[in-house]
Protein backbone atom coordinates (compact mmCIF):
# COMPACT_ATOMS: atom_id res chain seq x y z
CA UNK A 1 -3.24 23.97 3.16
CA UNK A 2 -2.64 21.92 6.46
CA UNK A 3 -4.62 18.52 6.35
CA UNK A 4 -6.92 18.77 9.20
CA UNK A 5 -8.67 15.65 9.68
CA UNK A 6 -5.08 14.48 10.11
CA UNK A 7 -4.42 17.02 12.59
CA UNK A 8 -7.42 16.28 14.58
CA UNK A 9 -6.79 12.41 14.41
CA UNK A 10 -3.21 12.86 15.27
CA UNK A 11 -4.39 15.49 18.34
CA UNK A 12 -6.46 12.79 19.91
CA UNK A 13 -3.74 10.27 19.57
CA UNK A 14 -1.32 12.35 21.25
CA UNK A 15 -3.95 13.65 23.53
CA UNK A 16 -4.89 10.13 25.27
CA UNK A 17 -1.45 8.62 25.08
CA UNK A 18 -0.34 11.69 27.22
CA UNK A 19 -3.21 11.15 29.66
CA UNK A 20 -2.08 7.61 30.24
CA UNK A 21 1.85 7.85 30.02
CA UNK A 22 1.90 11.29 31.90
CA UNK A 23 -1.00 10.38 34.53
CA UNK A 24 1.10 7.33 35.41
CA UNK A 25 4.85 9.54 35.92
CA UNK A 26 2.28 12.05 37.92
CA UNK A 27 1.12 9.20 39.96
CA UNK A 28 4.84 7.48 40.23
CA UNK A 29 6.76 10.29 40.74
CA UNK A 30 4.40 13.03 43.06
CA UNK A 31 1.20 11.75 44.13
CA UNK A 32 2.07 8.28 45.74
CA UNK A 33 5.16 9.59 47.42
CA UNK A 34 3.19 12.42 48.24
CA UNK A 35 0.78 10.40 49.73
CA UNK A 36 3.20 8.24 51.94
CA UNK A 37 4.64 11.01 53.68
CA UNK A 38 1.49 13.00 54.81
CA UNK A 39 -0.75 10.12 55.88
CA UNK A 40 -0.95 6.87 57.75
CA UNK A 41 -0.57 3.65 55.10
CA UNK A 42 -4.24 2.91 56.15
CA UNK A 43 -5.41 6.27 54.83
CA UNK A 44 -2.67 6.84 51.79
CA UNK A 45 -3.79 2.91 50.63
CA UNK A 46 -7.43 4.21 50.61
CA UNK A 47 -6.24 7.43 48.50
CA UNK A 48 -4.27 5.19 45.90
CA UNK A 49 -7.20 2.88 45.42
CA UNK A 50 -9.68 5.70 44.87
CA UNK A 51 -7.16 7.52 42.71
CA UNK A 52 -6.09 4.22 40.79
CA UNK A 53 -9.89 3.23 40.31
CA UNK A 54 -10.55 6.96 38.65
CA UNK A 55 -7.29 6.34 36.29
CA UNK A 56 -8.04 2.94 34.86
CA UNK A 57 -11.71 4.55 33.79
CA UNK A 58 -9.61 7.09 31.92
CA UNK A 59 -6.66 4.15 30.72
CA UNK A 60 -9.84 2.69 29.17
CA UNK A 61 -10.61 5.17 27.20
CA UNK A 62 -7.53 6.11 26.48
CA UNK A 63 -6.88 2.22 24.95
CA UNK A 64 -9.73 2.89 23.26
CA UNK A 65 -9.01 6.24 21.50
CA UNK A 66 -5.30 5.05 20.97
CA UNK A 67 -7.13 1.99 18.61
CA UNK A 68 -9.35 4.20 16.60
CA UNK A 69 -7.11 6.69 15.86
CA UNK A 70 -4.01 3.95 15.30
CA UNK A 71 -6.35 2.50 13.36
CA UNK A 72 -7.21 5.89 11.04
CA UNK A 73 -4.22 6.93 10.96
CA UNK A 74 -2.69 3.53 9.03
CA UNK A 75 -6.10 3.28 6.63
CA UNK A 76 -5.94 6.93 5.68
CA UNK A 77 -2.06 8.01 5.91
CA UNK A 78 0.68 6.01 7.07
CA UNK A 79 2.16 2.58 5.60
CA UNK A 80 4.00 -0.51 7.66
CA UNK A 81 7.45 0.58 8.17
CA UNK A 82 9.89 -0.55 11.05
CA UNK A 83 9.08 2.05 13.07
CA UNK A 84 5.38 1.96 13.11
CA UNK A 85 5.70 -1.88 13.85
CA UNK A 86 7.40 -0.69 17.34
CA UNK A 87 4.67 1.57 18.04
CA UNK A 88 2.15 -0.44 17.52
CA UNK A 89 4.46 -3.16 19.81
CA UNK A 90 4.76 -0.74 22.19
CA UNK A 91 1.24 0.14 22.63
CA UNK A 92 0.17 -3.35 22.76
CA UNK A 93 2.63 -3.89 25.16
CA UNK A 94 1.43 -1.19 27.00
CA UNK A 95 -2.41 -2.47 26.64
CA UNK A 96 -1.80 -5.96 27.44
CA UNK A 97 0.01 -4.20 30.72
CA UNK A 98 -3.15 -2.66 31.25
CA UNK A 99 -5.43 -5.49 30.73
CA UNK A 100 -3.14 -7.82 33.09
CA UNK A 101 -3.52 -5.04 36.32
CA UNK A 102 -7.15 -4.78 36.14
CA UNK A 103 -7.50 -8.65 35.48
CA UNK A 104 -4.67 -10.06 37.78
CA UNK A 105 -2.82 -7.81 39.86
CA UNK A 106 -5.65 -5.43 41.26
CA UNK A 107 -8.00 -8.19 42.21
CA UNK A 108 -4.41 -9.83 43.67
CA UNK A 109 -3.97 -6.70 45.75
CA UNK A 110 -7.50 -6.49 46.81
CA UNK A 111 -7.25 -9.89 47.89
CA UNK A 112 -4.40 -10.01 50.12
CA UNK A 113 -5.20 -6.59 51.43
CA UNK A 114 -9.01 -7.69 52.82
CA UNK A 115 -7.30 -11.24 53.62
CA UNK A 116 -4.45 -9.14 56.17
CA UNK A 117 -1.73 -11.07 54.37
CA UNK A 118 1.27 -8.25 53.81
CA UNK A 119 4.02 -10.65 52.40
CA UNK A 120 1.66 -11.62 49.23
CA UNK A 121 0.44 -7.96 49.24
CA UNK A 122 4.08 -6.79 49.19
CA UNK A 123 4.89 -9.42 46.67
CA UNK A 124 2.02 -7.93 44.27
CA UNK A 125 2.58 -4.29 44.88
CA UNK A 126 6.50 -4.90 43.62
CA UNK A 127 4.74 -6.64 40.15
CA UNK A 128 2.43 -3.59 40.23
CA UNK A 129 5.21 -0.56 40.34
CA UNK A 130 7.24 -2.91 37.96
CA UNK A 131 4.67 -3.06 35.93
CA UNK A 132 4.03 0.92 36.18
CA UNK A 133 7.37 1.52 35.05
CA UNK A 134 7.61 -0.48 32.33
CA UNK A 135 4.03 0.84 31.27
CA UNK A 136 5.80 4.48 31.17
CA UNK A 137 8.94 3.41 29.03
CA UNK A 138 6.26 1.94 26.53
CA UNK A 139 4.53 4.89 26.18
CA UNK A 140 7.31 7.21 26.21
CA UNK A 141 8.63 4.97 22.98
CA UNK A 142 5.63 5.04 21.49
CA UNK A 143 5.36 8.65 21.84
CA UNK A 144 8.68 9.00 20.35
CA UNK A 145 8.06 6.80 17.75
CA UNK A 146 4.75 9.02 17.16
């Protein structure tokens, strides 16, 4: 008989850490581009911000689900092996990513966008799609090591 609390636990897990990784390729690879070519930089940089303001509601929960189930998972099924220590690194390098754009960089980009200054708001936006992509590898080795 399949287990289906684990099932459940291990649908949620997947679920939000597919939100996260594959709303950030989505965003990366199709909408921003997207974006660029069809509309002024005035109008796509009002887009992104909307957009980007709507996704880190849903990264939040997403940490948030990724804890409780990471969490259930390792009380009720799973013990410390090598492997689940580089998830777990993985999605706390992913989180502290997370925490570090909506504490530093988005208030940076904010900044130097209402301030006019483009050479610090080019500077940011480079740490920002850096730190996009290495958000995605994270998650895509976390969900490989899931």
């Amino acid at each position: 008989m399949p287990n289906f609390t684990f099932m459940a636990v291990q649908w949620v897990y997947l679920l939000a850490l597919a939100v996260w990784v594959g709303g950030m390729i989505a965003f990366i690879t199709l909408v921003a581009p997207a974006l660029v070519a069809a509309l002024d930089r005035e109008s796509a940089g009002r887009v992104v911000a909307v957009f980007l303001g709507r996704f880190r509601a849903a990264v939040t929960v997403a940490i948030a689900l990724l804890a409780a189930t990471s969490v259930a998972k390792f009380l009720l099924w799973e013990t410390v092996t090598p492997w689940l220590l580089v998830r777990w690194g993985c999605l706390a390098g992913m989180t502290a990513l997370a925490l570090y754009d909506f504490g530093v960089i988005s208030p940076k980009l904010a900044a130097a966008k209402a301030a006019g200054d483009t050479a610090t708001f080019g500077r940011v936006h480079r740490v920002a799609v850096a730190s996009m992509g290495l958000t995605v590898l994270l998650g895509l080795a976390a969900l490989f090591f899931s």
